[in-house]
N, C-alpha and C. Protein backbone atom coordinates (compact mmCIF):
# COMPACT_ATOMS: atom_id res chain seq x y z
N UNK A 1 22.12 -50.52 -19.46
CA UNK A 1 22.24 -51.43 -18.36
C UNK A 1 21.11 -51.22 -17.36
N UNK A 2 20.83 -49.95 -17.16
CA UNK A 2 19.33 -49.88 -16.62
C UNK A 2 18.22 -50.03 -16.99
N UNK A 3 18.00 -50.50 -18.04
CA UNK A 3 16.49 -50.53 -18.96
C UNK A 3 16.16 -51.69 -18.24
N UNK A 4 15.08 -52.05 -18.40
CA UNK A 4 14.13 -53.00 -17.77
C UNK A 4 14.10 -54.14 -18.68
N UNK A 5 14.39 -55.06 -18.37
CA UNK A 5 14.16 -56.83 -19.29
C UNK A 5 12.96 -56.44 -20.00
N UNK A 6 11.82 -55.85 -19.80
CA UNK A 6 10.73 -55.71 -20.60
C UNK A 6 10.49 -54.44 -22.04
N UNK A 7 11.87 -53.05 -21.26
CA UNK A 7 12.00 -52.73 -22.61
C UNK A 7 12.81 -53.02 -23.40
N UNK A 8 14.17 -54.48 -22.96
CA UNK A 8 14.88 -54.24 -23.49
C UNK A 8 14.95 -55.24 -25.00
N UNK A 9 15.11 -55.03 -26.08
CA UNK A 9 14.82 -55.64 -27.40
C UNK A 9 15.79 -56.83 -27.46
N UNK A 10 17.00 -56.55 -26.60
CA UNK A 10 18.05 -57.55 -27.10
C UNK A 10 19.21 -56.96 -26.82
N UNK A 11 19.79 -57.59 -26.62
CA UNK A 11 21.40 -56.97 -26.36
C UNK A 11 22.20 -56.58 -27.99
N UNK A 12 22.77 -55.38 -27.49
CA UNK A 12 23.65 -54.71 -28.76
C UNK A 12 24.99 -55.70 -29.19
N UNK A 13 25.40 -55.88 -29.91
CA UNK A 13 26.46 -56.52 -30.51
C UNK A 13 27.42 -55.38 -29.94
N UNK A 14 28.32 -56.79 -29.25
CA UNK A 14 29.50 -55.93 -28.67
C UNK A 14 30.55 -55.07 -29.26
N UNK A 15 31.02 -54.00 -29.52
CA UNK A 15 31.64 -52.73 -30.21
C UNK A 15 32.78 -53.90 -30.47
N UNK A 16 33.23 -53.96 -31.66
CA UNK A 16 34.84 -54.22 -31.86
C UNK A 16 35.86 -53.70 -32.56
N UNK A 17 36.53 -53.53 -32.48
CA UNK A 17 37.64 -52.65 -33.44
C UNK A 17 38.91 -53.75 -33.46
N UNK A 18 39.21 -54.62 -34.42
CA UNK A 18 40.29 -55.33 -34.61
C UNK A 18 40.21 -56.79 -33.85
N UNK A 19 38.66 -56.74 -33.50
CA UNK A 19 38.61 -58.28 -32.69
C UNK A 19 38.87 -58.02 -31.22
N UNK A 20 38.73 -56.74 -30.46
CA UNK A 20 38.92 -56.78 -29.07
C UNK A 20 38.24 -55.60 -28.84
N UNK A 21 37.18 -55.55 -27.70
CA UNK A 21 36.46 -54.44 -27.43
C UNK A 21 37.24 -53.34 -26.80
N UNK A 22 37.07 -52.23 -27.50
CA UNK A 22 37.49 -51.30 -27.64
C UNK A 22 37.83 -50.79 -25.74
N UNK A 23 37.08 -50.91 -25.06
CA UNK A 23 37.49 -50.35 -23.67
C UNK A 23 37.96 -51.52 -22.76
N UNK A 24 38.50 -52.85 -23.47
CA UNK A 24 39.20 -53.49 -22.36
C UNK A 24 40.80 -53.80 -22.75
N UNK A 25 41.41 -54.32 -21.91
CA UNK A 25 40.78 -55.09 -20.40
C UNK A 25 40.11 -53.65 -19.72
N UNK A 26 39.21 -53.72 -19.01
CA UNK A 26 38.68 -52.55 -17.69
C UNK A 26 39.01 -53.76 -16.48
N UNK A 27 39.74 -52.82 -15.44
CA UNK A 27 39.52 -53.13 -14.25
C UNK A 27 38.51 -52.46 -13.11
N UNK A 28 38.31 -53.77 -12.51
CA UNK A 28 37.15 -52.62 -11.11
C UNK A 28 37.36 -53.68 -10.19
N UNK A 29 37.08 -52.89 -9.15
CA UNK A 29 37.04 -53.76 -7.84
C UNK A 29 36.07 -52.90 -7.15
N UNK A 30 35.24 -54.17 -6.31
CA UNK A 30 34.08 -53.68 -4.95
C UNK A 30 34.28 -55.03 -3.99
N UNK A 31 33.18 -54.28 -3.30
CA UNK A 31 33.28 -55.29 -2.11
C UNK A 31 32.06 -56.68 -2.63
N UNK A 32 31.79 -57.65 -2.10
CA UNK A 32 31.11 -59.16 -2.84
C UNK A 32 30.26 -59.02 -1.63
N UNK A 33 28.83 -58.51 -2.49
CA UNK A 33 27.50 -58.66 -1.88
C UNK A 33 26.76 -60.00 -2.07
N UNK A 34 26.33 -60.20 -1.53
CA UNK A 34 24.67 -61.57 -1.48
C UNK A 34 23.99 -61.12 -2.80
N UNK A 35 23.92 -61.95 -3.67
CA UNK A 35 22.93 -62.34 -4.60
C UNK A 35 21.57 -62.83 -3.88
N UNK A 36 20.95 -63.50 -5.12
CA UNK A 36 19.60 -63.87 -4.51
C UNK A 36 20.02 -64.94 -4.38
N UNK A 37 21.38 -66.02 -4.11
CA UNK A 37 21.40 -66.79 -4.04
C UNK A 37 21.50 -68.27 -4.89
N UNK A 38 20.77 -67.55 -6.16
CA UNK A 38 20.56 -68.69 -7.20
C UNK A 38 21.57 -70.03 -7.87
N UNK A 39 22.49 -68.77 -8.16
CA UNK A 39 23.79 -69.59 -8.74
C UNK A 39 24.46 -70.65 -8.36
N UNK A 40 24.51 -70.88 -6.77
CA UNK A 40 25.07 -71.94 -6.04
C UNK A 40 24.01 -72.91 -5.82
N UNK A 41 22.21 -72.68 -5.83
CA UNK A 41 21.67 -73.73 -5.29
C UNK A 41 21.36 -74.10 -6.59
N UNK A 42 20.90 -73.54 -7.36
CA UNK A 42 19.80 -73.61 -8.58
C UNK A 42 21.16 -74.02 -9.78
N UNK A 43 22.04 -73.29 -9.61
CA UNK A 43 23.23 -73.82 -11.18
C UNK A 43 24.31 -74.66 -10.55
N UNK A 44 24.39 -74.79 -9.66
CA UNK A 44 25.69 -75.51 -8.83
C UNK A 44 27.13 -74.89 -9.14
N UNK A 45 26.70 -73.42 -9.58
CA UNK A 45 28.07 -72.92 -9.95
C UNK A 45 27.90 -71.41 -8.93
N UNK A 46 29.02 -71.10 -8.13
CA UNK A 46 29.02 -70.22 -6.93
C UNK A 46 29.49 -69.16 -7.81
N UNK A 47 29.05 -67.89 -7.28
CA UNK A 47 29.40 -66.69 -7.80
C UNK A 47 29.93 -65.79 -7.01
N UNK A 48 30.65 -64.47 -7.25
CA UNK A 48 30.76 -63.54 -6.60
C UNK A 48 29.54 -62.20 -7.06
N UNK A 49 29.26 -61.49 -6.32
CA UNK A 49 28.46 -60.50 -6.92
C UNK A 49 28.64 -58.97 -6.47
N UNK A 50 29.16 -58.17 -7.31
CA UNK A 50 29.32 -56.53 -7.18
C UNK A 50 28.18 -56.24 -6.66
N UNK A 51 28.20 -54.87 -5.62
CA UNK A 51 27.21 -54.15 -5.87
C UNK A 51 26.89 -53.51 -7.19
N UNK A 52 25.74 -52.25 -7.02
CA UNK A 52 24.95 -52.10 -7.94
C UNK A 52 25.52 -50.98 -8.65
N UNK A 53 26.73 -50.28 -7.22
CA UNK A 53 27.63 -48.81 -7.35
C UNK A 53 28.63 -49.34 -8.42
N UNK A 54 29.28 -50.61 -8.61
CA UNK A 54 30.40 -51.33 -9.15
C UNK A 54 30.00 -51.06 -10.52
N UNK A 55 28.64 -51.88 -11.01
CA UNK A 55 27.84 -51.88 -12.52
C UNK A 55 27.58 -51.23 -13.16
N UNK A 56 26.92 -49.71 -12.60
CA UNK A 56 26.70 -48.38 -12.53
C UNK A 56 28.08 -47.70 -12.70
N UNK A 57 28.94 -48.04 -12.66
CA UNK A 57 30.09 -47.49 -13.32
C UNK A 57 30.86 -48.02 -14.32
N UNK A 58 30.28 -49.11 -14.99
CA UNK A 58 30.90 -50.03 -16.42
C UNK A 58 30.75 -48.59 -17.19
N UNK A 59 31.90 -48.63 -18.31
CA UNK A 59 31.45 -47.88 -19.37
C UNK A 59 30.33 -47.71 -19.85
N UNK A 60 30.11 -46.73 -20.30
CA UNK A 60 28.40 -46.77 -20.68
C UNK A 60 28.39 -47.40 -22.33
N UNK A 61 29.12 -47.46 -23.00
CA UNK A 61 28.88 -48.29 -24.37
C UNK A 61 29.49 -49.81 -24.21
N UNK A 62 29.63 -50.07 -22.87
CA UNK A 62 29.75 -51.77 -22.93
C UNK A 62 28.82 -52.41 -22.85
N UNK A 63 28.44 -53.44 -24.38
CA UNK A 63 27.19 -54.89 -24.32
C UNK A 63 27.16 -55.66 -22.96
N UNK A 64 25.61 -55.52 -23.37
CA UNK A 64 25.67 -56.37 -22.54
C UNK A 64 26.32 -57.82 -22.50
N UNK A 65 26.06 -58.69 -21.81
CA UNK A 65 26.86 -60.10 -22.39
C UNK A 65 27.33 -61.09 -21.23
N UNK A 66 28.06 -61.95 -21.61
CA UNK A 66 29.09 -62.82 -21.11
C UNK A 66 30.39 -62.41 -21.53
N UNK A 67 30.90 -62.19 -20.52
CA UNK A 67 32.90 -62.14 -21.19
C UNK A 67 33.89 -63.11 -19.61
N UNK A 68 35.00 -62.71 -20.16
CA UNK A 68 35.76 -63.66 -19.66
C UNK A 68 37.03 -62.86 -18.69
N UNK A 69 37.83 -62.90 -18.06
CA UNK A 69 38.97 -62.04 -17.58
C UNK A 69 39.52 -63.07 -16.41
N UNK A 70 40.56 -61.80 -15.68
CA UNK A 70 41.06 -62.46 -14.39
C UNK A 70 40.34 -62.41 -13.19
N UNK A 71 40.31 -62.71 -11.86
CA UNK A 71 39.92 -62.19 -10.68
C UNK A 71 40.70 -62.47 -9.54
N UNK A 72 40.62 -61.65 -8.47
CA UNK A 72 41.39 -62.08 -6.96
C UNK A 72 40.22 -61.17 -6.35
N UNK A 73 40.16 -62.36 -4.90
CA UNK A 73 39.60 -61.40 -4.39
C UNK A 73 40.75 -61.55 -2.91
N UNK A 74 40.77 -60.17 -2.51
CA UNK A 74 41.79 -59.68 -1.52
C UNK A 74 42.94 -59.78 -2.18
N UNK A 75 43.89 -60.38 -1.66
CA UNK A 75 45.34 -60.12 -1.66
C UNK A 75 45.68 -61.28 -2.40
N UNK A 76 44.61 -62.17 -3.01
CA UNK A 76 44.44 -63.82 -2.85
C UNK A 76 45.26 -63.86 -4.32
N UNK A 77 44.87 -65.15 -4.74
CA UNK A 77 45.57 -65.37 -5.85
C UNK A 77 44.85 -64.87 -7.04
N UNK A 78 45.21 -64.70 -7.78
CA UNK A 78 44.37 -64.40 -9.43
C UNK A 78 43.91 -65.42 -10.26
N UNK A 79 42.43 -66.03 -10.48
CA UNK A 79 41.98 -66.69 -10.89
C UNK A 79 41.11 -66.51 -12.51
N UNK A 80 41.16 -67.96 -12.98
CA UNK A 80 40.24 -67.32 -13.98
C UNK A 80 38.86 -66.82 -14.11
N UNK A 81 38.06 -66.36 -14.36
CA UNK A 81 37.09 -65.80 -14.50
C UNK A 81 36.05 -65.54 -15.71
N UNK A 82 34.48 -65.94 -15.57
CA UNK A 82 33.48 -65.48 -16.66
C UNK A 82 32.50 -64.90 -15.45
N UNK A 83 32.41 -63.14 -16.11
CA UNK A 83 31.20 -62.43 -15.77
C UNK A 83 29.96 -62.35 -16.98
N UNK A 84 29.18 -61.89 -16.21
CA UNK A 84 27.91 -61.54 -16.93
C UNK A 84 27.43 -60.38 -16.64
N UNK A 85 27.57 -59.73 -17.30
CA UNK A 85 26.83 -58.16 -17.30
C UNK A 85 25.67 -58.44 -17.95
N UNK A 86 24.37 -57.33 -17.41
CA UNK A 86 23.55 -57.14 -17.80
C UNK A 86 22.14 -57.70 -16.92
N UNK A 87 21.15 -57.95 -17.66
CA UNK A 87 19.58 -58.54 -16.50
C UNK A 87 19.67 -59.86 -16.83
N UNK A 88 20.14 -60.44 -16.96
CA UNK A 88 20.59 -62.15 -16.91
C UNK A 88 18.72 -62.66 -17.70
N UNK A 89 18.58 -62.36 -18.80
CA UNK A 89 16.92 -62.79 -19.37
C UNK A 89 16.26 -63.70 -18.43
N UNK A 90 16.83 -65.11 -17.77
CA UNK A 90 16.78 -66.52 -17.79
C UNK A 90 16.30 -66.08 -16.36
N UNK A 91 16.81 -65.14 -15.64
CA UNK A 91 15.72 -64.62 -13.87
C UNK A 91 14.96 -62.96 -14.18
N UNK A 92 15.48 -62.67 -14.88
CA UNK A 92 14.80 -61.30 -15.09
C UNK A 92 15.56 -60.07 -14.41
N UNK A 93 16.91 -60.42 -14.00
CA UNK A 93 17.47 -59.37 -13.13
C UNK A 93 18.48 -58.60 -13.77
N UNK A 94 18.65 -57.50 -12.53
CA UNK A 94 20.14 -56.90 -13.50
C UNK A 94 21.34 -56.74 -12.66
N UNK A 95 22.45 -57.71 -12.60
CA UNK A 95 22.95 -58.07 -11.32
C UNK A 95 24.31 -58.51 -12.58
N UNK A 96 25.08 -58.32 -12.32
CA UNK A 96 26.88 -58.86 -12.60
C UNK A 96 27.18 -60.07 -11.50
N UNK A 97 27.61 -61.42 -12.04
CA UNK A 97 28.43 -62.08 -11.71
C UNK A 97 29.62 -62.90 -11.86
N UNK A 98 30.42 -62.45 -10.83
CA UNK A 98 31.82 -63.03 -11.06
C UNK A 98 31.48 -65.05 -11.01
N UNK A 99 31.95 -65.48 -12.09
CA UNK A 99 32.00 -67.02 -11.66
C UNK A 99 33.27 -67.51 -11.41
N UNK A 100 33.14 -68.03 -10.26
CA UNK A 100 34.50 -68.57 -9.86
C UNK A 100 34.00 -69.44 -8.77
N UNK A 101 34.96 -70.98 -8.59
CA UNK A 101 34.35 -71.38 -7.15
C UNK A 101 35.58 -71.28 -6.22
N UNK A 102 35.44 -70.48 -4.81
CA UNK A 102 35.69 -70.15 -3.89
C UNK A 102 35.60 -71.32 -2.72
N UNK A 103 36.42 -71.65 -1.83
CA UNK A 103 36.17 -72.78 -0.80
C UNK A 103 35.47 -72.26 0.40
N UNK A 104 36.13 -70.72 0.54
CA UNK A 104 35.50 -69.82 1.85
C UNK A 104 34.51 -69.13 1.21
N UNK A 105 33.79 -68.27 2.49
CA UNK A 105 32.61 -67.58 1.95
C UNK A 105 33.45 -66.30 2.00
N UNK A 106 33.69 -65.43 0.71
CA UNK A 106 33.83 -64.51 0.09
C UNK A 106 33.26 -63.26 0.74
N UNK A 107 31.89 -62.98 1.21
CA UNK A 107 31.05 -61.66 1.35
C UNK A 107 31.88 -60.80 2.47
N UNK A 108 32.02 -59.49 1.63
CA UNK A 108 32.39 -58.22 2.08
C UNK A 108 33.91 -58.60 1.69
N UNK A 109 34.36 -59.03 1.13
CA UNK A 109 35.94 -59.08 0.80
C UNK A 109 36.03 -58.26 -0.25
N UNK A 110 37.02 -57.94 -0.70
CA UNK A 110 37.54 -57.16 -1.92
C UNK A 110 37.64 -57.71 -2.93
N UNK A 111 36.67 -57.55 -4.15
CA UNK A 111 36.57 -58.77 -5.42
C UNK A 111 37.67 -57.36 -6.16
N UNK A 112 38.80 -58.21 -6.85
CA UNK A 112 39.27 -57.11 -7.73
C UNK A 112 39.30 -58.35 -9.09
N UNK A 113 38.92 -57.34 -10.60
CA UNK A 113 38.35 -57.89 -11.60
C UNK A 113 38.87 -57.30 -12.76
N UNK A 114 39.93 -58.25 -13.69
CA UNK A 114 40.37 -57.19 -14.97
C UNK A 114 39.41 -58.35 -16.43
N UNK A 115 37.87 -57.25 -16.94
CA UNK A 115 37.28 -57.58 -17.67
C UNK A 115 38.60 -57.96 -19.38
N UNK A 116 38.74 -59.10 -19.70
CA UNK A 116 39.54 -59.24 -20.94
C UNK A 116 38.97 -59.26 -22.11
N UNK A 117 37.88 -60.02 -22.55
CA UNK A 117 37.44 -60.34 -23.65
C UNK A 117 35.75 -61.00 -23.20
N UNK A 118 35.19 -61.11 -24.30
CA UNK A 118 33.73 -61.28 -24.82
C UNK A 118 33.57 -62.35 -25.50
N UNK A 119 32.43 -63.30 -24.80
CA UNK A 119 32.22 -64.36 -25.60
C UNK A 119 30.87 -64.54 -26.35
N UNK A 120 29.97 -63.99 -25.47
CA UNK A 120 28.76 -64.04 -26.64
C UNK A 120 27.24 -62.47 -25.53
N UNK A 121 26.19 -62.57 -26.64
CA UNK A 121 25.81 -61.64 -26.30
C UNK A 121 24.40 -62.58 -25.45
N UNK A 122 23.89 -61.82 -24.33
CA UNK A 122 23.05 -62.23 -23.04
C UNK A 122 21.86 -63.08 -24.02
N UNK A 123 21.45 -64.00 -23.79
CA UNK A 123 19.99 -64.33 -24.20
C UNK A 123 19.54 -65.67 -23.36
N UNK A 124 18.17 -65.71 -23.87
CA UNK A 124 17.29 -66.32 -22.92
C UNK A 124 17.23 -67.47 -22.98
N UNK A 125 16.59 -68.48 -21.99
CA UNK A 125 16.66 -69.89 -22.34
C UNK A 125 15.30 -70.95 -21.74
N UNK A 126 15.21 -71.73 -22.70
CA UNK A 126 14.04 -72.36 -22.26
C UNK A 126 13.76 -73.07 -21.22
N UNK A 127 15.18 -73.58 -20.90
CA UNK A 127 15.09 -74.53 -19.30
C UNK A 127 16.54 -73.79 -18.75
N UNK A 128 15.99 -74.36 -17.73
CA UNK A 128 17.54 -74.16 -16.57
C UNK A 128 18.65 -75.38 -17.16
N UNK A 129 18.17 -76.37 -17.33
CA UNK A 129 19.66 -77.23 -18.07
C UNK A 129 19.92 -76.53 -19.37
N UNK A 130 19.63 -75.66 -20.45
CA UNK A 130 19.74 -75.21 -21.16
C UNK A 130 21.08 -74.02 -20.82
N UNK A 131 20.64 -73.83 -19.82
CA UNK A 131 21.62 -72.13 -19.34
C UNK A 131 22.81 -72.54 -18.45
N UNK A 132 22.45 -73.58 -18.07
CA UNK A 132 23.67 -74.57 -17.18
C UNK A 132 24.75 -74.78 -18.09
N UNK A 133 23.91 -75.67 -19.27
CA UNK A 133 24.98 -75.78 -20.06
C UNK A 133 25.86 -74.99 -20.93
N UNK A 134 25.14 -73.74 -21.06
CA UNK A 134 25.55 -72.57 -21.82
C UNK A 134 26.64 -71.90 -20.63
N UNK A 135 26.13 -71.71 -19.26
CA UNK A 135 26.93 -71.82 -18.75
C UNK A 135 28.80 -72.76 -18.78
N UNK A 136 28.20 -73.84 -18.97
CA UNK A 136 29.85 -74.23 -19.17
C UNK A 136 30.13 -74.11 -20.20
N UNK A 137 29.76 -74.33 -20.93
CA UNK A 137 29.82 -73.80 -22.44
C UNK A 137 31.00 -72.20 -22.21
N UNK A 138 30.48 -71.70 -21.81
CA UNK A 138 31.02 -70.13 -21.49
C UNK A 138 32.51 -70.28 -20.76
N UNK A 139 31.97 -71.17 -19.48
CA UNK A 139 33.70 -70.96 -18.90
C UNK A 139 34.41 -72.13 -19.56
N UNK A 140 34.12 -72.78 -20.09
CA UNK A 140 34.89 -73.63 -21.18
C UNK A 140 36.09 -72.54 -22.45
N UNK A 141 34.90 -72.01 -22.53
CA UNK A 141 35.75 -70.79 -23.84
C UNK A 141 36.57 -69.85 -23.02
N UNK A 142 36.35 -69.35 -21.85
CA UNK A 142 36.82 -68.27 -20.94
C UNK A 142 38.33 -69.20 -20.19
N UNK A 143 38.01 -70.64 -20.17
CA UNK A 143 39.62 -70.92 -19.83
C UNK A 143 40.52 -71.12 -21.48
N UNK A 144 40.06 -71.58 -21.95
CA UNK A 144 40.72 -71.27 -23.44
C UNK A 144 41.32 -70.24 -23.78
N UNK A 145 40.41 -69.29 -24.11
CA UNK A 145 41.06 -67.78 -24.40
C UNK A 145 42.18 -67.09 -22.91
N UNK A 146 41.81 -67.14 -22.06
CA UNK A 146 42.86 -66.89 -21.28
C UNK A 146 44.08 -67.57 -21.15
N UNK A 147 44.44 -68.55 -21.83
CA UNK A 147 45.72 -69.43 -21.73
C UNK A 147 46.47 -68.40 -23.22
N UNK A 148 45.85 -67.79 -24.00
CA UNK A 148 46.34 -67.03 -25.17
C UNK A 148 47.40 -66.28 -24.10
N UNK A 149 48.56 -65.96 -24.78
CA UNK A 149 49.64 -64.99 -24.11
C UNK A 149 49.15 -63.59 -24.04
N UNK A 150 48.55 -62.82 -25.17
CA UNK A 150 48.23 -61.65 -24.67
C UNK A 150 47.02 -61.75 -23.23
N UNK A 151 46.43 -62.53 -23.22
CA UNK A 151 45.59 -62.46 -21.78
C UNK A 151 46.58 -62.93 -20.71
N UNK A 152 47.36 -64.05 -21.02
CA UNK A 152 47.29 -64.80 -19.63
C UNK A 152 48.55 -63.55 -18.89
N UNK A 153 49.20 -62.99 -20.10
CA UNK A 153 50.12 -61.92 -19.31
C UNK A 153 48.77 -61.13 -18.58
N UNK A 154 47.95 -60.47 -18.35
CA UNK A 154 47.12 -59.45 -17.54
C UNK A 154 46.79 -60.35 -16.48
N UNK A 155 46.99 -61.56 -15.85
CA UNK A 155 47.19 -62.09 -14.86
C UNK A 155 47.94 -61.79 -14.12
N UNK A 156 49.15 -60.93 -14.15
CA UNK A 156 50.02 -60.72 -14.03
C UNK A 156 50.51 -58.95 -13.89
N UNK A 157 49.20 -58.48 -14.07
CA UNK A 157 48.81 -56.97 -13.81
C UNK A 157 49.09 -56.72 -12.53
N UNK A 158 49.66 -55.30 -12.49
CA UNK A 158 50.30 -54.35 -11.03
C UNK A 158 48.92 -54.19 -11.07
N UNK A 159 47.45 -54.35 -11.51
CA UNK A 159 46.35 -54.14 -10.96
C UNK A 159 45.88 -55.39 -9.59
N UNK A 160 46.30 -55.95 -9.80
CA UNK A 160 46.22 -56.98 -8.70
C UNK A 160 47.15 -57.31 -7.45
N UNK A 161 48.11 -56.26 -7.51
CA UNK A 161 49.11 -56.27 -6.43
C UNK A 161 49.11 -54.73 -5.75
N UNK A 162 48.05 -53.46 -6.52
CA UNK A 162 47.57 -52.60 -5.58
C UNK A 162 47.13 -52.94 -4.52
N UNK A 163 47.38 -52.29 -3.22
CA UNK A 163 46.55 -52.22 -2.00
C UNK A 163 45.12 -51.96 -2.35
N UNK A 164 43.73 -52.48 -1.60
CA UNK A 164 43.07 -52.44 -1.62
C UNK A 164 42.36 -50.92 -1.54
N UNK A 165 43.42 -50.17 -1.28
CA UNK A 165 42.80 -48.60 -0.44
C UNK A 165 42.76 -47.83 -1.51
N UNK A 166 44.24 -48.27 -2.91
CA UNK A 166 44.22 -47.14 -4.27
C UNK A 166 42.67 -47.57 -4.69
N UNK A 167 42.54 -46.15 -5.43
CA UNK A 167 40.93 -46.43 -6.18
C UNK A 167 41.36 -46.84 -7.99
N UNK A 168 40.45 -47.59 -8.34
CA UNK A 168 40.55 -47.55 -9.91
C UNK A 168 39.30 -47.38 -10.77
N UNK A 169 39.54 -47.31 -11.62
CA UNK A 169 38.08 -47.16 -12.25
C UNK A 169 36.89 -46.11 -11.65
N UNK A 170 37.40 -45.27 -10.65
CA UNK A 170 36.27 -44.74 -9.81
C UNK A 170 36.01 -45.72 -8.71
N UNK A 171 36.60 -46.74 -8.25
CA UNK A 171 35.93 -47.98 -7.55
C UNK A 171 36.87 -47.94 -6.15
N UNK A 172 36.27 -48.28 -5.44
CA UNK A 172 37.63 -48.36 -4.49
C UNK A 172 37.51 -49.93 -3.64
């Protein structure tokens, strides 16, 4: 997750054992920092974004990628959700974002996040309508698979009705 877009060859094929990656669901929660902004002007799709302390504590054998899960941020309701781990090829960075659209502005609130499943592995794209669409493409599949009963029950996780103060994952 730290290697540089320039050494990195490609993203690893995500670990599976029986069709579900082996270390989820993972939950984490941080507080929702400022991006560079991109996602809301440039994709018309708003994001939340971890710090760098949040990412820096993913398992260390999780692909990079697109996957799919729940989210709340604060006390709020639990929504669906597609993150992206990894340096996003398409800006060159290495930044996690929660996609979800939010009506208020989010920053410094408590994003809490249970990672469920994996939809495809990070790669690059020739235009921005290319990644837009891959973009929906993505949360298209990410509301699908979460309507499955084994996910849509982890909506429904005592991880989302902790106080903000218990720590998980190392995260607080």
């Amino acid at each position: 997750m730290a290697t540089p877009p320039e050494a990195q060859t490609g993203p690893d094929p995500a670990p599976q054992t029986g069709g579900v990656m082996r270390h989820l669901p993972y939950f984490c929660r941080g507080q929702v920092v400022r991006g560079f902004g991109r996602s809301s002007k440039q994709l018309g799709i708003p994001t939340a974004n971890f710090p760098e302390q949040v990412v820096d504590n993913l398992p260390a054998d999780i692909s990079t990628g697109i996957y799919y899960g729940w989210a709340s941020v604060g006390s709020g309701d639990v929504h669906k959700m597609v993150v992206s781990i990894g340096w996003n090829p398409y800006y060159k960075n290495t930044k996690t974002h929660i996609i979800h659209t939010f009506k208020e502005d989010v920053y410094g609130e408590m994003l809490n996040v249970a990672i469920v499943g994996y939809i495809r592995p990070e790669k690059n794209f020739d235009s921005l309508e290319s990644l837009i669409s891959a973009i929906q493409d993505d949360i298209e599949e990410a509301k699908k698979q979460l309507e499955l009963p084994e996910h849509l029950k982890l909506k429904e996780d005592n991880f989302f009705q902790v106080p903000k103060s218990k720590i998980m994952n190392g995260h607080c």
